[in-house]
Protein backbone atom coordinates (compact mmCIF):
# COMPACT_ATOMS: atom_id res chain seq x y z
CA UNK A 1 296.98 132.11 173.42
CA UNK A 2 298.41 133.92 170.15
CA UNK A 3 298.04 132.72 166.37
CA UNK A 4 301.27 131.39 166.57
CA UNK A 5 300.62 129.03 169.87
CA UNK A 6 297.71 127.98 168.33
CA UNK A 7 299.24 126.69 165.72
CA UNK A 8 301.83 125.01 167.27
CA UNK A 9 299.21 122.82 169.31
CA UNK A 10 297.66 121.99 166.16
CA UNK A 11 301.20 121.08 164.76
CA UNK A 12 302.05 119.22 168.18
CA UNK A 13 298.36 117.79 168.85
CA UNK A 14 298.26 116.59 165.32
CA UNK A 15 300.80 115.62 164.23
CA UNK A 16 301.80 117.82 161.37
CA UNK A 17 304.14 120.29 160.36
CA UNK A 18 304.19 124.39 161.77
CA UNK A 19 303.30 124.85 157.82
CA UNK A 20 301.11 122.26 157.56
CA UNK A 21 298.79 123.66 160.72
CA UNK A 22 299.23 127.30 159.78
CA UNK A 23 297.61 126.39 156.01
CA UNK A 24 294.69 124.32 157.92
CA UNK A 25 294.06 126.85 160.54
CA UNK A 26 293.90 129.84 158.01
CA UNK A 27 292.08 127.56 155.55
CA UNK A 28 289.65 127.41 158.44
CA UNK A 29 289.46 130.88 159.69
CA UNK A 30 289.08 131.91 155.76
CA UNK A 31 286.47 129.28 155.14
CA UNK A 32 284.14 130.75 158.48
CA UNK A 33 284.80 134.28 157.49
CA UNK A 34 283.45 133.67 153.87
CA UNK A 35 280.14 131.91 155.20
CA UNK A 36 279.43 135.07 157.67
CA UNK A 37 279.96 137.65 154.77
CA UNK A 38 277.34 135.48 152.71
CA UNK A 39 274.78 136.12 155.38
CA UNK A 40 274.83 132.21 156.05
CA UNK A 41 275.98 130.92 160.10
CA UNK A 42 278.16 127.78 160.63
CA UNK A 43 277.65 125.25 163.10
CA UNK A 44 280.09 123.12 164.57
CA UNK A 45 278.06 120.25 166.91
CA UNK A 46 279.48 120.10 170.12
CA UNK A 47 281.55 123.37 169.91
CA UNK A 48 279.72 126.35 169.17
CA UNK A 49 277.93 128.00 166.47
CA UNK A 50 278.63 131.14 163.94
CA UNK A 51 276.34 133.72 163.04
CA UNK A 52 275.75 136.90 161.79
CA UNK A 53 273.58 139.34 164.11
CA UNK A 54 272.41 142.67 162.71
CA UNK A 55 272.30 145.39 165.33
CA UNK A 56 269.81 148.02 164.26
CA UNK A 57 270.26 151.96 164.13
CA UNK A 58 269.34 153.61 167.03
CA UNK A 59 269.91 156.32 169.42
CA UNK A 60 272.85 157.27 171.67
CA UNK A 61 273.25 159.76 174.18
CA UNK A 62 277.02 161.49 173.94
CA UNK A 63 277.98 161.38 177.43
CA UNK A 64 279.47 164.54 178.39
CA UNK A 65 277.18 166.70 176.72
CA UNK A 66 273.76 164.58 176.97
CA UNK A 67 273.01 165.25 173.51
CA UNK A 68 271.47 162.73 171.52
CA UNK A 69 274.00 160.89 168.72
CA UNK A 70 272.87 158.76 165.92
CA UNK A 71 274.35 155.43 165.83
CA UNK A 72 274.25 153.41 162.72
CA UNK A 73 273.04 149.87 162.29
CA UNK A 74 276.13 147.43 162.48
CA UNK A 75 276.30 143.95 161.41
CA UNK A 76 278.34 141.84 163.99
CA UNK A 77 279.65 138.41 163.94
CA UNK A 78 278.34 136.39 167.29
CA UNK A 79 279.53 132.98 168.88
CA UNK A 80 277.35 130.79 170.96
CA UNK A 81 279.07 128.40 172.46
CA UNK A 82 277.88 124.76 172.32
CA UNK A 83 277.04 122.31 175.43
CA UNK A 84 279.93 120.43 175.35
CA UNK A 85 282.55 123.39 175.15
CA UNK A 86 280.18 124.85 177.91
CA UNK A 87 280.87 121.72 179.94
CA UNK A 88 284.19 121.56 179.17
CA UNK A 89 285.32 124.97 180.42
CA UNK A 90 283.11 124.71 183.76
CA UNK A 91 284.87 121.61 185.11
């Protein structure tokens, strides 16, 4: 499913206008992205959970040549889904 499904099975689901779902959905997306840049996670109960996970520097090994490559730490956002999705999906 695309952005612009999605939105129409808000629009449909809920009751509201294309428009209308398109400003909550990005409202939403905007909101989550804003909590994960300040470091901060974002749980929805039932659903799943938002976090940021930092994934330190360490070695790599270039795999052609076997030589050792340097990988910088990353910062990565991570979803863990909750029970109920979890039982949702595995019906």
């Amino acid at each position: 499913m695309k952005k612009a499904e999605l939105i129409s099975a808000i629009a449909e689901k809920g009751g509201y206008s294309k428009k209308d779902a398109e400003k909550a959905l990005n409202a939403v997306i905007d909101s989550i992205t804003d909590v994960l840049v300040a470091g901060d996670k974002v749980t929805l109960v039932g659903f799943g959970t938002f976090k940021v996970k930092v994934n330190p520097a360490r070695v790599g090994r270039n795999p052609r040549t076997k030589e050792p490559v340097p990988i910088e730490e990353k910062t990565v956002p991570v979803f863990k889904a909750g029970q109920s999705l979890k039982d949702a999906v595995n019906k």
